[in-house]
Protein backbone atom coordinates (compact mmCIF):
# COMPACT_ATOMS: atom_id res chain seq x y z
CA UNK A 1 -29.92 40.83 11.57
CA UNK A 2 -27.13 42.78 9.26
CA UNK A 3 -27.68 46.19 7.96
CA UNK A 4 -28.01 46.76 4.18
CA UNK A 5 -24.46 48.28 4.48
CA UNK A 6 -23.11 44.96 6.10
CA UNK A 7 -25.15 43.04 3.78
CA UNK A 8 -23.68 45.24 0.52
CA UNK A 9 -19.96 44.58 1.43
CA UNK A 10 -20.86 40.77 1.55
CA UNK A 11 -20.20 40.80 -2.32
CA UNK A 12 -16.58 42.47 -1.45
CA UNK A 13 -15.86 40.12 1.69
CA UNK A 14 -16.41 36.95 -0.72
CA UNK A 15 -13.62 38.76 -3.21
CA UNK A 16 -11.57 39.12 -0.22
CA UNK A 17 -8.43 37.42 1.16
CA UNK A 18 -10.74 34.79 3.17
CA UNK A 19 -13.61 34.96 0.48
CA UNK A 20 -12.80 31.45 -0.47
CA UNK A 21 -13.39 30.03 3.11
CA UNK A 22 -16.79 32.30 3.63
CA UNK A 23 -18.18 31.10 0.58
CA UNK A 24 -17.46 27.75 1.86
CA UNK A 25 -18.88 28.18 5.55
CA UNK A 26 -22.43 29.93 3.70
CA UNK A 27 -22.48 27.14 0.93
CA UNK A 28 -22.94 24.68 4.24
CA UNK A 29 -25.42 27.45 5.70
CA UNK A 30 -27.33 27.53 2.53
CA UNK A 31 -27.45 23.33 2.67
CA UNK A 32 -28.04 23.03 6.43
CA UNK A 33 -31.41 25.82 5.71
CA UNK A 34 -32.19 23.45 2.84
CA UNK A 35 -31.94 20.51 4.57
CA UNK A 36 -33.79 21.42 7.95
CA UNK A 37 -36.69 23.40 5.60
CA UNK A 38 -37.21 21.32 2.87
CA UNK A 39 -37.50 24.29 0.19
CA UNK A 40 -36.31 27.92 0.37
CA UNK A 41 -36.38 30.79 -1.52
CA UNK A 42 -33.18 33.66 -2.36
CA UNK A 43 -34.99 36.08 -0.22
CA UNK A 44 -35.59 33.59 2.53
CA UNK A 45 -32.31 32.22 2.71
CA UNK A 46 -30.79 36.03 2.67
CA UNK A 47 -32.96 37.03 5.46
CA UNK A 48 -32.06 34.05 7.54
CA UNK A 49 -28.13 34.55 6.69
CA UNK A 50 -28.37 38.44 6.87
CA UNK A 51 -26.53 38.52 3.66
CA UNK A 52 -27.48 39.81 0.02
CA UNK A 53 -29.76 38.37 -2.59
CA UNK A 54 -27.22 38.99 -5.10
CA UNK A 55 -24.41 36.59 -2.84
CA UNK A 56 -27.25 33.87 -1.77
CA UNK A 57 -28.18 33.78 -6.12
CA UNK A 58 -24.29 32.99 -6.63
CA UNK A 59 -24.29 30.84 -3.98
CA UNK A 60 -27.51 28.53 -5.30
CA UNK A 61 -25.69 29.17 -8.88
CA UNK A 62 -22.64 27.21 -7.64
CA UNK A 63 -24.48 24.44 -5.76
CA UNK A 64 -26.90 23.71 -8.97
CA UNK A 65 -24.05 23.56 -11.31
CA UNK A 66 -22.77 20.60 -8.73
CA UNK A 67 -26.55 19.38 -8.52
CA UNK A 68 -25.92 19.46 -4.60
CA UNK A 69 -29.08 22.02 -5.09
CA UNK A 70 -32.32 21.52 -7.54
CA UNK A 71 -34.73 24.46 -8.44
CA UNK A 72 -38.18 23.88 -8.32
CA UNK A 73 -39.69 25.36 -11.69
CA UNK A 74 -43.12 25.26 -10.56
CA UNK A 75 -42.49 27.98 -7.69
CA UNK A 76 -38.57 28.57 -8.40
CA UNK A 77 -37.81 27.65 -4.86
CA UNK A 78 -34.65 25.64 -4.08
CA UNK A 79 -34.27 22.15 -2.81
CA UNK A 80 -31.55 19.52 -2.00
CA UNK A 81 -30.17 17.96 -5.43
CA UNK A 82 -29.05 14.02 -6.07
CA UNK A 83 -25.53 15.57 -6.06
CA UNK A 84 -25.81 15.49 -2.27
CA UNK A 85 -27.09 12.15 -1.93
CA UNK A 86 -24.32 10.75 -4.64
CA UNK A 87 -21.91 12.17 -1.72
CA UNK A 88 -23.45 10.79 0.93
CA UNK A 89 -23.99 6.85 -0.39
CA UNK A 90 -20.19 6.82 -0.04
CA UNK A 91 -20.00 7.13 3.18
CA UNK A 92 -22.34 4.63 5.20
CA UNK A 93 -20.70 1.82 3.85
CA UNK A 94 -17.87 1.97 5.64
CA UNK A 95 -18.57 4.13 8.66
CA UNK A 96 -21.67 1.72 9.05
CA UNK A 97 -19.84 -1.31 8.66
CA UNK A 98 -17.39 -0.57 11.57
CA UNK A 99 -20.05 0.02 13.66
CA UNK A 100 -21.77 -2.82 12.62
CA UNK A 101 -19.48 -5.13 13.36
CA UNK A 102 -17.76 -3.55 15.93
CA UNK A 103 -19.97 -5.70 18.53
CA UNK A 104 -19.19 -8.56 16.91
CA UNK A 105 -15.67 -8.14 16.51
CA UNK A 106 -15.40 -7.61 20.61
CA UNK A 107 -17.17 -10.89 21.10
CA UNK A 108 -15.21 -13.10 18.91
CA UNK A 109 -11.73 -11.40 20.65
CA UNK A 110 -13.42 -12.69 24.32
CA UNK A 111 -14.34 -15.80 23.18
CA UNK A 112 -11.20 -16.74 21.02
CA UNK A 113 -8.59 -14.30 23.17
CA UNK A 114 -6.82 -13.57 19.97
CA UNK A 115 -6.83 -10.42 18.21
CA UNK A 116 -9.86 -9.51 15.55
CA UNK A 117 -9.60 -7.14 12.55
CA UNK A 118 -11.93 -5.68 9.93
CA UNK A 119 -10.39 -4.65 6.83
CA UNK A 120 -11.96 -3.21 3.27
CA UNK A 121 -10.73 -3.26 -0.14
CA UNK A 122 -8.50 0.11 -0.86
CA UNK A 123 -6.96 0.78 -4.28
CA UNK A 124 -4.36 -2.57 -4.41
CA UNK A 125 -4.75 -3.50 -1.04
CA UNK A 126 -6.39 -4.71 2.36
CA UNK A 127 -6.73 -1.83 4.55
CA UNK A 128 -7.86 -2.48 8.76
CA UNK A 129 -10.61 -0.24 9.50
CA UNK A 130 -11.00 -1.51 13.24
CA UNK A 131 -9.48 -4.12 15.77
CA UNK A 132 -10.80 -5.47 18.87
CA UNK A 133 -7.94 -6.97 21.13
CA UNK A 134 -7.99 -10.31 22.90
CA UNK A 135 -7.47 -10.71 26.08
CA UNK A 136 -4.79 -13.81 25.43
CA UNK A 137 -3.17 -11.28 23.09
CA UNK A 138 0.96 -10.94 23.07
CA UNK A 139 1.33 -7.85 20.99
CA UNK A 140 -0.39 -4.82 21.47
CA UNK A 141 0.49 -3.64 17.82
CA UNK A 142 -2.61 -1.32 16.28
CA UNK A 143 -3.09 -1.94 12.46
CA UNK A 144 -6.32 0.44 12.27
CA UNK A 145 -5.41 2.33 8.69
CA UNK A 146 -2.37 -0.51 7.65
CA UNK A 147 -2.19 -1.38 4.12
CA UNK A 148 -1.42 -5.11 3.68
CA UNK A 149 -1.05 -7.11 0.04
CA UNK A 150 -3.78 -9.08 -0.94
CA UNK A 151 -2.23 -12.19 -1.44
CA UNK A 152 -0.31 -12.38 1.91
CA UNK A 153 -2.89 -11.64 4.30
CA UNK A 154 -6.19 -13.73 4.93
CA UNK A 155 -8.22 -10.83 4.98
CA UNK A 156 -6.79 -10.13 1.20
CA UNK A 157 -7.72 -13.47 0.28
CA UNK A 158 -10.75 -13.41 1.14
CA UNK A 159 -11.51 -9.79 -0.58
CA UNK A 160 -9.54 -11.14 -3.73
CA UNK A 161 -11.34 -14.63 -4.21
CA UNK A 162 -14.50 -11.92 -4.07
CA UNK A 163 -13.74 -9.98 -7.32
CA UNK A 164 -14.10 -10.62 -10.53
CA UNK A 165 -11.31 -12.76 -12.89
CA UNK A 166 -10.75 -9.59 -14.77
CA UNK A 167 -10.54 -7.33 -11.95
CA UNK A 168 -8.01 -9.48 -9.65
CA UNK A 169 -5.70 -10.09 -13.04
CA UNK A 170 -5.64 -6.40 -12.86
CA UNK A 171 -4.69 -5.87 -9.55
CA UNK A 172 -2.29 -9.09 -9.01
CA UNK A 173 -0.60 -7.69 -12.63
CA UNK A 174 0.43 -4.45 -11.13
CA UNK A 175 1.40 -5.87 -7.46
CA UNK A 176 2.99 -8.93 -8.24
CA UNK A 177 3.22 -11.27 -5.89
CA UNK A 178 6.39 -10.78 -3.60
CA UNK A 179 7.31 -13.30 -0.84
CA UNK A 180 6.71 -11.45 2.65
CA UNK A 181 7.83 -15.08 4.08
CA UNK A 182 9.26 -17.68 2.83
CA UNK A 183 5.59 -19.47 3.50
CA UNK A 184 3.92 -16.50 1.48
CA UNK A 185 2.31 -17.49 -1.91
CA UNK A 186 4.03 -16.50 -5.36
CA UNK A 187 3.44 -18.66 -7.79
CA UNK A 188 -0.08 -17.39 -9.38
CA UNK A 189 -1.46 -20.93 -10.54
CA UNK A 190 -1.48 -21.56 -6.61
CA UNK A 191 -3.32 -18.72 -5.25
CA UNK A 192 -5.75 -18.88 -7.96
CA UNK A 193 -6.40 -22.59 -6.43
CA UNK A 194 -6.35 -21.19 -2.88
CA UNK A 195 -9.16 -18.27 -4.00
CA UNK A 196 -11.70 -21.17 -5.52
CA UNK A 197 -11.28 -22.98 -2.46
CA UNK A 198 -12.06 -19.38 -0.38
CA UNK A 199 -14.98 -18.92 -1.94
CA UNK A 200 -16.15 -22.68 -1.79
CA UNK A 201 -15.47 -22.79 1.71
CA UNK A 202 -16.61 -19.12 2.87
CA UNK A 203 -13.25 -18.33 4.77
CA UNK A 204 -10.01 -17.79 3.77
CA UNK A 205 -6.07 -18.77 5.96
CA UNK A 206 -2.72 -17.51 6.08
CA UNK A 207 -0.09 -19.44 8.09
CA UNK A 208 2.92 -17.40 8.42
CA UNK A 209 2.28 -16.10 5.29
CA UNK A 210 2.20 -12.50 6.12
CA UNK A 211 4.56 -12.54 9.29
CA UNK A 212 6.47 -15.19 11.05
CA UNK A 213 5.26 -17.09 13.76
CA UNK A 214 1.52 -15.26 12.83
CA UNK A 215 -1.45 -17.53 11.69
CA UNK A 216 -4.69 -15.94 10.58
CA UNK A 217 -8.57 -17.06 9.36
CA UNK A 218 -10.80 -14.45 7.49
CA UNK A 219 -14.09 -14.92 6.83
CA UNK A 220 -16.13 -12.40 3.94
CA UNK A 221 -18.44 -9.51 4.77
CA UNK A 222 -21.71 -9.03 2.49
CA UNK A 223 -24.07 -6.03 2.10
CA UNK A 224 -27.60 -6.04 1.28
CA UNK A 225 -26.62 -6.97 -3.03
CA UNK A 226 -24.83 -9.63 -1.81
CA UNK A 227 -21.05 -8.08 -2.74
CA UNK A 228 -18.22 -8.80 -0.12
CA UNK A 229 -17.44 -5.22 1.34
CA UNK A 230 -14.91 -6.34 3.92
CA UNK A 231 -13.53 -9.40 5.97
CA UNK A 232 -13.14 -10.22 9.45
CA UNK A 233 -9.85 -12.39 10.41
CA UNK A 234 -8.78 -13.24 13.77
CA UNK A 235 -4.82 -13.97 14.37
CA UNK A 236 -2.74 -15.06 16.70
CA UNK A 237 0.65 -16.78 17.55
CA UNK A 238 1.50 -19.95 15.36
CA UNK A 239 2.71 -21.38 18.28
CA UNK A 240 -0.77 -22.24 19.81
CA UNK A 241 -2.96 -20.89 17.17
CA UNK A 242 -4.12 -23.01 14.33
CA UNK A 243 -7.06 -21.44 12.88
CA UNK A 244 -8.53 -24.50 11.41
CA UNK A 245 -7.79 -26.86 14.30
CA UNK A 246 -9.31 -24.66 16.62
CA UNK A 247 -12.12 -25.73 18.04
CA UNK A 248 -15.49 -24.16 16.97
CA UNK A 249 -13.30 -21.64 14.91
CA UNK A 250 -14.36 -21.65 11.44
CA UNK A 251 -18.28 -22.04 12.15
CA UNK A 252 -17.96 -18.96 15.10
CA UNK A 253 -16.11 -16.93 12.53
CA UNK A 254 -18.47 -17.32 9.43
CA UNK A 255 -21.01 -17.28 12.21
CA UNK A 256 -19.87 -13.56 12.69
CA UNK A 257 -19.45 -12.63 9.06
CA UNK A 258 -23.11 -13.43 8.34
CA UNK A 259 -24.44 -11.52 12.14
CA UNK A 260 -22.58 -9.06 10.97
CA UNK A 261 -23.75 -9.13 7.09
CA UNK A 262 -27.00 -9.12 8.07
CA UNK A 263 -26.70 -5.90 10.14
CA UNK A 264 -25.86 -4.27 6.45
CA UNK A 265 -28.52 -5.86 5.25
CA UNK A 266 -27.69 -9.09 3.67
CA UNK A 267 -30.01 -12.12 3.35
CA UNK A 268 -28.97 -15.51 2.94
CA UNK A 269 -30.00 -16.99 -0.08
């Protein structure tokens, strides 16, 4: 335990050169007590922490104003806030998700020996969050965090045909539609035809739309509202790989996409 002299110059360190990065590291203390007891009082948390009242007071001040911290009036003990569970609900989604599907994602690359990605919805485009290689597969290229437009990709398509008419005019307005190929989709009237049949259909295709000599099939994600959070495509070389004369293709992939749906929660309706 500190001394009250240690404990007094704690009000000095935090003014100090690395008072910034303290006041971080106890801010997580001050959570992690919260978190493991429930409730805690200033003199509690000081005693545990060794430090003074008057820094574990500034501390709570600083996580109320951020509602990562509520005071209880009744016995004006401190408690975990919404403002830490707003932070949190934006994270399972996606770290869940690749885990989620991860299994599923392995078993689709053995069975169809091509190569199987997950991507999400980022800002303007289709970002891969995970990839399970084939065994049959040529390239060994990882796109785990690539960026790829909407409209080229299958995996886009199939996240596009999932928005709303106001929300992919938005995004299609300020990315255009540039040829990748000369096989890639640019004419808007088109692609809006392609996106109706997507979501008729339940899986979305690219033939060397996105790369030559690369065909691809993408089937939607859902979570437990119902809402597409990602897509699972599987690709492979146009030369023996035609996604929708495959045998068994389609139905294994939208197979998947509801296994894996239903590990986030999603029932069919």
């Amino acid at each position: 335990m500190a001394s009250k002299n240690d404990r007094e110059s704690d009000v000095d360190a935090d003014a100090g050169q690395h008072g910034g990065v303290q006041s971080v590291d106890r801010a997580i203390a001050v959570l992690e007590i919260l978190a493991r007891d429930g409730h805690a009082g200033v003199s509690d948390i000081a005693e545990e922490m060794g430090i003074h009242k008057s820094t574990v007071s500034r501390l709570l001040g600083s996580l109320v104003s951020r509602e990562m911290v509520h005071q209880n009036s009744d016995r004006g003990k401190y408690q975990l806030g919404f403002g830490i569970l707003r932070l949190a609900s934006s994270i399972p989604g996606r770290l869940s998700l690749v885990q989620e599907a991860r299994p599923v994602m392995e078993s689709l690359a053995d069975q169809f020996k091509e190569t199987v990605n997950l991507a999400v919805l980022r800002s303007n485009y289709a970002v891969n969050v995970d990839q399970a290689m084939g065994p049959s597969t040529l390239a060994t290229y990882d796109w785990v965090g690539s960026l790829t437009p909407l409209h080229a990709t299958s995996s886009g398509k199939v996240l596009l045909a999932a928005l709303s008419a106001d929300e992919r005019d938005r995004i299609l307005k300020e990315t255009g539609l540039p040829a990748r190929t000369p096989r890639t989709i640019t004419n808007r009237a088109k692609l809006e035809n392609e996106l109706i049949s997507i979501a008729r259909n339940g899986y979305g295709v690219t033939l060397e739309e996105f790369e030559i000599g690369i065909n691809s099939l993408s089937v939607p994600v859902y979570n437990h509202q119902g809402t597409v959070i990602g897509a699972i495509s599987i690709s492979g070389p146009a030369f023996r790989f035609d996604p929708e004369k495959e045998p068994g293709l389609v139905e294994g992939m939208k197979e998947a996409g509801i296994q894996v749906s239903a590990r986030m929660g999603y029932t069919r309706r």
